[in-house]
PDB file of N, CA and C in Angstrom:
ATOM      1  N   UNK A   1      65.955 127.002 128.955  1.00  0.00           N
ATOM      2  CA  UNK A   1      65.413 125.802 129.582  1.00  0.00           C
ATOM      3  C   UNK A   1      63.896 125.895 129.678  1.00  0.00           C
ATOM      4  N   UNK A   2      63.066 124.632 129.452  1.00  0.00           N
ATOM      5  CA  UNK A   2      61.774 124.733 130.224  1.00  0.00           C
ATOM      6  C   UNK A   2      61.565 124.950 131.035  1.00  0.00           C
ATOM      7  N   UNK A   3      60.178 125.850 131.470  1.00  0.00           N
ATOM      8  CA  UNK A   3      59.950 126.277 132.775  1.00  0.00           C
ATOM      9  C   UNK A   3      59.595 125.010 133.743  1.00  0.00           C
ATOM     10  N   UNK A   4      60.074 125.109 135.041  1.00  0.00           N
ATOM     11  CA  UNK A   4      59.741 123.981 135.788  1.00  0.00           C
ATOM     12  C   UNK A   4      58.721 122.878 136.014  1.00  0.00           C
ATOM     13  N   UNK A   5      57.346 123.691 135.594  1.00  0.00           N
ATOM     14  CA  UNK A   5      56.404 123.370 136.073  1.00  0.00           C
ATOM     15  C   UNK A   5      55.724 122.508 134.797  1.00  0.00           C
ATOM     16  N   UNK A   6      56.472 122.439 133.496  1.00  0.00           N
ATOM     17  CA  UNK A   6      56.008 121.839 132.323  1.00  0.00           C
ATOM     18  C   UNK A   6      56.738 120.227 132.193  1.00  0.00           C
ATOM     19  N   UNK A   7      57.885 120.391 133.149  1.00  0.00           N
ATOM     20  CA  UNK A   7      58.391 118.864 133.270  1.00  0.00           C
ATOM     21  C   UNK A   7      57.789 118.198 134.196  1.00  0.00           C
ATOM     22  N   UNK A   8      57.524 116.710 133.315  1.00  0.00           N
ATOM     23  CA  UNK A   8      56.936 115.920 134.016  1.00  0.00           C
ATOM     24  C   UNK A   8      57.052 115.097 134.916  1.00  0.00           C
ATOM     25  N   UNK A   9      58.679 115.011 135.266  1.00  0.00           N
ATOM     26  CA  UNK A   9      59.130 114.485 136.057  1.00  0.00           C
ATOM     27  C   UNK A   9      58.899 115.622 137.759  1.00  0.00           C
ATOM     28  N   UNK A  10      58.802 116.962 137.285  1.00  0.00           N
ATOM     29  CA  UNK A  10      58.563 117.678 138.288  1.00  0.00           C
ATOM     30  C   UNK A  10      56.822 117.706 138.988  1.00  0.00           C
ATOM     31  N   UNK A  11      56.298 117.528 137.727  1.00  0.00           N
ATOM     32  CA  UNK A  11      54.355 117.129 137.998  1.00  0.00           C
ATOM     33  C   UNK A  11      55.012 115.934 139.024  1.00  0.00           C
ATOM     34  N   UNK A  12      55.220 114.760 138.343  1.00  0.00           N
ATOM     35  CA  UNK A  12      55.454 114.120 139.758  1.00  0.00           C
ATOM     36  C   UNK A  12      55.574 114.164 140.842  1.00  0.00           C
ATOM     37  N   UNK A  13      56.729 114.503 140.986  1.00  0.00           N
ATOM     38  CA  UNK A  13      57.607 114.736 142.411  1.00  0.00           C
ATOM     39  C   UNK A  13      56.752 115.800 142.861  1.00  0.00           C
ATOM     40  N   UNK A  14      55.991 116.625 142.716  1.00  0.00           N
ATOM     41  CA  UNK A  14      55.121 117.626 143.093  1.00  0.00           C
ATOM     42  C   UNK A  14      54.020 117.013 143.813  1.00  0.00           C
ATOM     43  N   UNK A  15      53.936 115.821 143.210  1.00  0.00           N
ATOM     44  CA  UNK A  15      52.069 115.057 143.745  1.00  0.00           C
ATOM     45  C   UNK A  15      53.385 114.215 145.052  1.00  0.00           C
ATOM     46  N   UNK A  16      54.175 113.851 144.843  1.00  0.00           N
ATOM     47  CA  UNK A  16      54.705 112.743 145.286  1.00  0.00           C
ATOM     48  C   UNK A  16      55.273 113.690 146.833  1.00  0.00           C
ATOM     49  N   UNK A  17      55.149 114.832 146.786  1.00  0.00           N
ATOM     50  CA  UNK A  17      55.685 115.423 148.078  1.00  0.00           C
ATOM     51  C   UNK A  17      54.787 116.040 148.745  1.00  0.00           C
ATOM     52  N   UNK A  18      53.315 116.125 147.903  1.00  0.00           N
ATOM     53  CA  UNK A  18      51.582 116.913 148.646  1.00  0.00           C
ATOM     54  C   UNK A  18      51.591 115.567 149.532  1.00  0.00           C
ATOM     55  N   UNK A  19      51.989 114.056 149.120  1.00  0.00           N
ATOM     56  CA  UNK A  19      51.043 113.018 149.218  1.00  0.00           C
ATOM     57  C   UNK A  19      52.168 112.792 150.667  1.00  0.00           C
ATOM     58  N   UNK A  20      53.558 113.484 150.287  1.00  0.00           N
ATOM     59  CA  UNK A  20      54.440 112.884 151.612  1.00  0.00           C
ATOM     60  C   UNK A  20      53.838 113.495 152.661  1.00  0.00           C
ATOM     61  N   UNK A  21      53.765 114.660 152.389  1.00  0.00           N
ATOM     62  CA  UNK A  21      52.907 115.831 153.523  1.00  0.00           C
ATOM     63  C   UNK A  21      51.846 115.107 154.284  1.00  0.00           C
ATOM     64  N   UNK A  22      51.225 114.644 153.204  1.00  0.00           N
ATOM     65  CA  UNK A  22      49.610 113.859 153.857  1.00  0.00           C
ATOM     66  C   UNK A  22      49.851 112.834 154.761  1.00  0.00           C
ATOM     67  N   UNK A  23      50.305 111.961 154.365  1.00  0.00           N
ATOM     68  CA  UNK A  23      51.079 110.684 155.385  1.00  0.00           C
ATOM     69  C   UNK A  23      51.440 111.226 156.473  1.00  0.00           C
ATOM     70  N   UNK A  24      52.356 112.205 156.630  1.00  0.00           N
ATOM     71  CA  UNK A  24      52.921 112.257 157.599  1.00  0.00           C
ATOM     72  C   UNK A  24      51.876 113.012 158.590  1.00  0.00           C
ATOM     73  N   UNK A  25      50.946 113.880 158.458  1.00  0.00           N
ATOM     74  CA  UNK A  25      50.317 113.985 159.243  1.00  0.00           C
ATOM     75  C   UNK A  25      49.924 113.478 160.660  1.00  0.00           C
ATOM     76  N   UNK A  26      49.957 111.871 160.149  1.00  0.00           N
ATOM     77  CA  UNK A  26      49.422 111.134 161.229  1.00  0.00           C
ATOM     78  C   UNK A  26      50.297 110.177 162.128  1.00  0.00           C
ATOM     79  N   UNK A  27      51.587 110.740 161.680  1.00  0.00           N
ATOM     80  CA  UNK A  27      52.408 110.102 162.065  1.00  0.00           C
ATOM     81  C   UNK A  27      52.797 110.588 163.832  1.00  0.00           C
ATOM     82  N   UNK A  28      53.247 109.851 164.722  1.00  0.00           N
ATOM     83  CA  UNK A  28      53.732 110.292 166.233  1.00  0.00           C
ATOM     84  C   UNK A  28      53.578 111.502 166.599  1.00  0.00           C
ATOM     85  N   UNK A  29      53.616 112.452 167.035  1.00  0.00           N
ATOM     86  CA  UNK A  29      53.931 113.793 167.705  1.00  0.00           C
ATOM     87  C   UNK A  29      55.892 113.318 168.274  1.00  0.00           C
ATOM     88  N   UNK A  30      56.252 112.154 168.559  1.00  0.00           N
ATOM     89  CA  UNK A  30      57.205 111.940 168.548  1.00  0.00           C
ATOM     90  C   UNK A  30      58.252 111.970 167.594  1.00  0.00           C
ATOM     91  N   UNK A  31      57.924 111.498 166.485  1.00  0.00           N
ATOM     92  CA  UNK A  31      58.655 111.427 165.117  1.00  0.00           C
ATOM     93  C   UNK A  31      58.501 113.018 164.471  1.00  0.00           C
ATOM     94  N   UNK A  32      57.616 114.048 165.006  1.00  0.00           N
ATOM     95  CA  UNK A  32      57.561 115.807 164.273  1.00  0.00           C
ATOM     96  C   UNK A  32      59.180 115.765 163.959  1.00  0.00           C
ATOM     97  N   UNK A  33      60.436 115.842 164.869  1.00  0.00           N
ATOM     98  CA  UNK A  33      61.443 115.849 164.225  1.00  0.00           C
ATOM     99  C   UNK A  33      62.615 114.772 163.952  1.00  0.00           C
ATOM    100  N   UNK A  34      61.962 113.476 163.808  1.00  0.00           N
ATOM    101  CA  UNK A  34      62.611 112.629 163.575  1.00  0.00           C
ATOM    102  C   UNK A  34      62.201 111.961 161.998  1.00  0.00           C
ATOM    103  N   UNK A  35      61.299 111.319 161.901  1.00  0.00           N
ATOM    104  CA  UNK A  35      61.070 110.731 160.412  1.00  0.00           C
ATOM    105  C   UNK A  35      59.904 111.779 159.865  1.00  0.00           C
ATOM    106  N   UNK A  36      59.029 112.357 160.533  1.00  0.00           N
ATOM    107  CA  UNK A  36      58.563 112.774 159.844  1.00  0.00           C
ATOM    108  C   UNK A  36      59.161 114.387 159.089  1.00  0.00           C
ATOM    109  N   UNK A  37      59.759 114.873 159.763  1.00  0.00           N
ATOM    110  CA  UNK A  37      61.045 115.894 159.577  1.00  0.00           C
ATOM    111  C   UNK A  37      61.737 115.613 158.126  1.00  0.00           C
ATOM    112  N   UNK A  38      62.269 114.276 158.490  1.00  0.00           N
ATOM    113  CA  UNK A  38      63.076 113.427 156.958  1.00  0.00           C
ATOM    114  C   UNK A  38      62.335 113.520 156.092  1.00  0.00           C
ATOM    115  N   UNK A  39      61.377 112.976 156.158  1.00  0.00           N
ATOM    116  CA  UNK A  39      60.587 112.523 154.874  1.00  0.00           C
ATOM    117  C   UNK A  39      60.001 114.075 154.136  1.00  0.00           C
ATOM    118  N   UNK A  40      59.986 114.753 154.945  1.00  0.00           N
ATOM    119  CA  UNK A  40      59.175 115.809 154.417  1.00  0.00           C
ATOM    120  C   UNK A  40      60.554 116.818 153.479  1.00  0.00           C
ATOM    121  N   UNK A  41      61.419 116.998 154.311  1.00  0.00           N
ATOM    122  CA  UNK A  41      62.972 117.778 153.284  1.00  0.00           C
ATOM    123  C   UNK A  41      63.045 116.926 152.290  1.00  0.00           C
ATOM    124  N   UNK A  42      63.204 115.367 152.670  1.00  0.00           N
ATOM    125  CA  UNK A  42      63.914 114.350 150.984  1.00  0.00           C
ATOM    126  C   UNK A  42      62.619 114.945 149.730  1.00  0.00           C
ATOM    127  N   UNK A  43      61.459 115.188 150.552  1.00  0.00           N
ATOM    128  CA  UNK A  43      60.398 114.808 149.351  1.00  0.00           C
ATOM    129  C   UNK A  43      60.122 116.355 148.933  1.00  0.00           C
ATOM    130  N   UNK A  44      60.185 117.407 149.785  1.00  0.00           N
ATOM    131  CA  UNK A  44      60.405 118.639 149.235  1.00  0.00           C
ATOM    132  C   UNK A  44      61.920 119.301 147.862  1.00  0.00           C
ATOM    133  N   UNK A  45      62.551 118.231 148.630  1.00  0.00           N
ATOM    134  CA  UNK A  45      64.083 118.557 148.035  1.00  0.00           C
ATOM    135  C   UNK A  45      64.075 117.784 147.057  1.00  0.00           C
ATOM    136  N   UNK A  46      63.211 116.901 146.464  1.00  0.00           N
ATOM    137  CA  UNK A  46      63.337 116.376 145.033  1.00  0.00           C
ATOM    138  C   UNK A  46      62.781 117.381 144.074  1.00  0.00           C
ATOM    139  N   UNK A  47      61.692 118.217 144.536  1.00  0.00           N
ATOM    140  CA  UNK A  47      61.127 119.374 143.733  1.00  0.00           C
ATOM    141  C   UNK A  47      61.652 120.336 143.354  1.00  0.00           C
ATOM    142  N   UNK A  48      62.124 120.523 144.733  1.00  0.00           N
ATOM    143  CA  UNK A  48      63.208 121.981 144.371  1.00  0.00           C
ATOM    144  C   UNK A  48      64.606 121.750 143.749  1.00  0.00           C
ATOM    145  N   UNK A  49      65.033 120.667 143.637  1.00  0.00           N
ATOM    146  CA  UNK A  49      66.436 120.663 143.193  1.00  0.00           C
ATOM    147  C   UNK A  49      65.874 120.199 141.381  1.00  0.00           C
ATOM    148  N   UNK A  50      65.089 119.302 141.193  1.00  0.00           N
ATOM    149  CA  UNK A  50      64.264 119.452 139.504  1.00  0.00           C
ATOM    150  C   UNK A  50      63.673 121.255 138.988  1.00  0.00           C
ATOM    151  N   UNK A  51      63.400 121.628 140.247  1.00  0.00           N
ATOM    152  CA  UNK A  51      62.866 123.469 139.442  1.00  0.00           C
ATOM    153  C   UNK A  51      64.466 124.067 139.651  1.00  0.00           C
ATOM    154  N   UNK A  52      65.342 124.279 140.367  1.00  0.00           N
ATOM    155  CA  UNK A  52      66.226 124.931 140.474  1.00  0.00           C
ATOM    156  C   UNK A  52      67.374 124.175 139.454  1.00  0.00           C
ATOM    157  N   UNK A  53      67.633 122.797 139.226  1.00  0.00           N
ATOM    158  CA  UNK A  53      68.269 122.826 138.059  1.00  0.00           C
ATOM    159  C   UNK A  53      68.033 123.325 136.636  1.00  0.00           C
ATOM    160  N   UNK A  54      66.513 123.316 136.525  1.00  0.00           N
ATOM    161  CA  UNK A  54      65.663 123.703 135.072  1.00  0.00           C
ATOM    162  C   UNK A  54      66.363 125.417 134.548  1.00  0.00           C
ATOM    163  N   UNK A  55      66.560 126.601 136.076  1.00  0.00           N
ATOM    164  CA  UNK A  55      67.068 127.031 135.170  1.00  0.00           C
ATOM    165  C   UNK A  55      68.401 127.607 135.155  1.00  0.00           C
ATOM    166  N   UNK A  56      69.294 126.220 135.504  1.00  0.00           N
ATOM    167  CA  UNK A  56      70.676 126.217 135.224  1.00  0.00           C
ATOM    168  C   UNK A  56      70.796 126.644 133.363  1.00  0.00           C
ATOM    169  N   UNK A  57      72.097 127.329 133.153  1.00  0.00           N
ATOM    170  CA  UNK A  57      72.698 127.054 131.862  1.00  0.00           C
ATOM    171  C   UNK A  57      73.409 125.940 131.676  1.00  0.00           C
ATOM    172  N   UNK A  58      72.816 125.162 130.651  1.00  0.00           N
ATOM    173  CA  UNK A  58      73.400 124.139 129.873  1.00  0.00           C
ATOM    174  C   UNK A  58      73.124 122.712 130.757  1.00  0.00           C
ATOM    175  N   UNK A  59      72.930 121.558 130.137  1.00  0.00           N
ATOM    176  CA  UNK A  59      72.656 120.605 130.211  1.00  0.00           C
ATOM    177  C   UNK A  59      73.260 119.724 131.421  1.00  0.00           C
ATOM    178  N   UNK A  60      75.062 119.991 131.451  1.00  0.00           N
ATOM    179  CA  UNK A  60      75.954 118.800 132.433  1.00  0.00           C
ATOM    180  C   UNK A  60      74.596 119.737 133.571  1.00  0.00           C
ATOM    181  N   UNK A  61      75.295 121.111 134.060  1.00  0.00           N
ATOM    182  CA  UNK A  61      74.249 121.721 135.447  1.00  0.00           C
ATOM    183  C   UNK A  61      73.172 121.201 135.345  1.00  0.00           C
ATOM    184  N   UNK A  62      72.220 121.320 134.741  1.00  0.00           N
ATOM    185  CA  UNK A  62      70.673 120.510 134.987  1.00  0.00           C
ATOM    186  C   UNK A  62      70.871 118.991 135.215  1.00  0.00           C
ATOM    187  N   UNK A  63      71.899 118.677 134.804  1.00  0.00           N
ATOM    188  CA  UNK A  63      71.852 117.182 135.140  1.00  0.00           C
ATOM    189  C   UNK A  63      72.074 116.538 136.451  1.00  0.00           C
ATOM    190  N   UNK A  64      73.357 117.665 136.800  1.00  0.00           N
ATOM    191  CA  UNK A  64      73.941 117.358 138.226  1.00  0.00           C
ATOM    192  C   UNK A  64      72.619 117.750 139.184  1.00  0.00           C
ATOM    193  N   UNK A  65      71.886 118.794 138.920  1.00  0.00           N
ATOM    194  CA  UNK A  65      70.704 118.871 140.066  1.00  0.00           C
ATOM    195  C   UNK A  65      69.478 118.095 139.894  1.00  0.00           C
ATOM    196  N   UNK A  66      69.522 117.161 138.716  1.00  0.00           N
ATOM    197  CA  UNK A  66      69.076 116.073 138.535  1.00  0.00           C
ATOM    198  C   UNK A  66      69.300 114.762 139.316  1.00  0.00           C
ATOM    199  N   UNK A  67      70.568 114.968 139.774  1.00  0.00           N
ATOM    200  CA  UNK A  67      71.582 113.966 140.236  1.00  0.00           C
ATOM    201  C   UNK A  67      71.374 113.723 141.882  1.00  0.00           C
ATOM    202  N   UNK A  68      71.051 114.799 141.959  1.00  0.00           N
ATOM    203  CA  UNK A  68      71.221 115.625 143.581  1.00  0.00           C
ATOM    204  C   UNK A  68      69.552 115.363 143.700  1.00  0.00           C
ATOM    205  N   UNK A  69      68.671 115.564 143.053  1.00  0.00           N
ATOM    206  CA  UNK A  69      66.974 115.140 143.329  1.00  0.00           C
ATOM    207  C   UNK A  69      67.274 113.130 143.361  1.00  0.00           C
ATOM    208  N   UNK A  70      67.684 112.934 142.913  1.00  0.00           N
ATOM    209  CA  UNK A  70      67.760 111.186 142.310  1.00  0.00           C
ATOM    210  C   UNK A  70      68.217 110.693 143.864  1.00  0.00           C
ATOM    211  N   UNK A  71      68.770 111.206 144.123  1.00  0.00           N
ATOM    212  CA  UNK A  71      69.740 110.992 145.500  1.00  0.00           C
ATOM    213  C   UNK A  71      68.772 111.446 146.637  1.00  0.00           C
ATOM    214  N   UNK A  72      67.653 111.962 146.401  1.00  0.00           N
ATOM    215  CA  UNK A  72      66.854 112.672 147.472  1.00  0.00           C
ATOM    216  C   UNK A  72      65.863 111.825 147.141  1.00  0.00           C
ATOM    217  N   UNK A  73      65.478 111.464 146.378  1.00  0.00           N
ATOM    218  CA  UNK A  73      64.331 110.269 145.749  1.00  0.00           C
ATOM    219  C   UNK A  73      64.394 109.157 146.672  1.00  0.00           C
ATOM    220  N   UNK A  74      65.852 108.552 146.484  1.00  0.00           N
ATOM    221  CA  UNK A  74      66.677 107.247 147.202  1.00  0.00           C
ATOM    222  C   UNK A  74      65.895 107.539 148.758  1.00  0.00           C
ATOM    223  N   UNK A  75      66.597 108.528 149.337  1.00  0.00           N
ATOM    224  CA  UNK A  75      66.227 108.965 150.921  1.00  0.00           C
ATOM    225  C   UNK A  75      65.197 108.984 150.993  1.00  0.00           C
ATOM    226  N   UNK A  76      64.097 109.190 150.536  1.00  0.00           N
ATOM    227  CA  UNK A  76      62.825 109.275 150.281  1.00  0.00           C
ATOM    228  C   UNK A  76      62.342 107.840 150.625  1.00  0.00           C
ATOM    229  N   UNK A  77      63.117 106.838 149.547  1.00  0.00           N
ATOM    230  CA  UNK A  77      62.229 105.843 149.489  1.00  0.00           C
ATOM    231  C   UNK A  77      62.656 105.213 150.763  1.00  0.00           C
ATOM    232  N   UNK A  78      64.025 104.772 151.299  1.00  0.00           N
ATOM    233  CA  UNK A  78      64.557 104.437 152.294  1.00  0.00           C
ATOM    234  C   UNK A  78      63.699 104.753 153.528  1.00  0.00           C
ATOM    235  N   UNK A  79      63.451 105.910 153.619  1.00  0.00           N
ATOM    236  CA  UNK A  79      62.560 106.721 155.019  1.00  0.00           C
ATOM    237  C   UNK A  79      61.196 106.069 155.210  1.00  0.00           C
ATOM    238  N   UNK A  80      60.511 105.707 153.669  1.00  0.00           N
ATOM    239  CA  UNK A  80      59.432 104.966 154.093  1.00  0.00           C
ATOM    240  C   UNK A  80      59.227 104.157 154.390  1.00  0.00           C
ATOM    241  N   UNK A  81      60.484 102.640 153.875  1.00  0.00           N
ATOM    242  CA  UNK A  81      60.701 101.870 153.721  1.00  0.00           C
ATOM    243  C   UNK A  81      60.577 101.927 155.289  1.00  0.00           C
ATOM    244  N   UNK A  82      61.473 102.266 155.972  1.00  0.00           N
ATOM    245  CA  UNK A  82      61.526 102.478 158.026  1.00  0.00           C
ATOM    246  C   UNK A  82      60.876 102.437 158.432  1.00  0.00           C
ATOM    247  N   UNK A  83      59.953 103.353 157.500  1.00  0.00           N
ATOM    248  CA  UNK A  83      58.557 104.080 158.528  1.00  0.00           C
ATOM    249  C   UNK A  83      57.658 102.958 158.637  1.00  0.00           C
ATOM    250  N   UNK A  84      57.344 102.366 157.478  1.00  0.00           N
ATOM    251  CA  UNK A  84      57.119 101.035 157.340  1.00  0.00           C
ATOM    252  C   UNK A  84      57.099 100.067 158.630  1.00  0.00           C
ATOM    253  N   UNK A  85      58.289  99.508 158.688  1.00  0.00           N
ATOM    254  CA  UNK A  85      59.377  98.232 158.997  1.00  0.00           C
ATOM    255  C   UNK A  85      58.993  98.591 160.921  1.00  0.00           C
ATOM    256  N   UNK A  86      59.078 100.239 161.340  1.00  0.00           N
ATOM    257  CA  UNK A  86      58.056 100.627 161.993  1.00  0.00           C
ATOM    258  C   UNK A  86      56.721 100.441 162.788  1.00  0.00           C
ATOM    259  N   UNK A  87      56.367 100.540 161.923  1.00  0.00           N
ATOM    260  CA  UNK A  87      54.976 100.742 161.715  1.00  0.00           C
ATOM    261  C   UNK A  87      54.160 101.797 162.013  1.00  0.00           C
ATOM    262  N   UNK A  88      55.179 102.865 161.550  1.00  0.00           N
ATOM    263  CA  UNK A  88      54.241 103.767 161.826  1.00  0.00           C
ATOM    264  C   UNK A  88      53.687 104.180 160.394  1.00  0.00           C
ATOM    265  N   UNK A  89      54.078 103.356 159.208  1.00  0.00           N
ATOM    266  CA  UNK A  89      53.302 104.053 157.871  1.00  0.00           C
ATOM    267  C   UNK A  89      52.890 102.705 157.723  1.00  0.00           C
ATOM    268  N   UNK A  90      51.341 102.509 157.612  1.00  0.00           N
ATOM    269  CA  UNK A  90      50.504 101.564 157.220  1.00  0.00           C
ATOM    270  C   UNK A  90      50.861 101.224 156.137  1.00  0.00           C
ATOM    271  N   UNK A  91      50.927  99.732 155.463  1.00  0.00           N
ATOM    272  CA  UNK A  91      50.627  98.883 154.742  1.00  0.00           C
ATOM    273  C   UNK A  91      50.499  99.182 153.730  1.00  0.00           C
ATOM    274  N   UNK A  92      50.248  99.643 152.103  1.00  0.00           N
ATOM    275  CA  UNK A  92      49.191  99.550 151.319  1.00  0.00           C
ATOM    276  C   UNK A  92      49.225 101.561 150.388  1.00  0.00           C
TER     277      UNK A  92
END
């Protein structure tokens, strides 16, 4: 398998979970283990489940932990979508 760090779907999800980190920073002291807690596992756990399928044997395994990041993506987007609706994640 390719090493993790050469897929680009993992460059992504890599910027896409520095940038969840950043957001959440400023989020409540209330929300430390409520949304901002969430957001930070869904968006860590899309990375690690794209490097830890990479070095499954054979293709169905990489796919299923493909499957399992896709599904953590979803939660991801959902959480902001809240955080949003909220307001505790600005606009824009």
């Amino acid at each position: 398998m390719t090493p993790y760090e050469r897929l680009t779907a993992w460059k992504l999800a890599h910027q896409l979970a520095l940038e969840t980190y950043r957001i959440t920073t400023d989020f409540p002291a209330t929300e430390r283990f409520g949304l901002t807690s969430q957001l930070r596992r869904a968006a860590s756990s899309v990375v690690a489940n794209i490097a830890e399928g990479s070095a499954k044997r054979g293709k169905a395994e990489f796919r299923r932990f493909l499957d399992i990041s896709l599904g953590s993506l979803l939660e991801l987007q959902y959480t902001l979508l809240l955080s949003r609706d909220l307001q505790i994640l600005a606009n824009g």
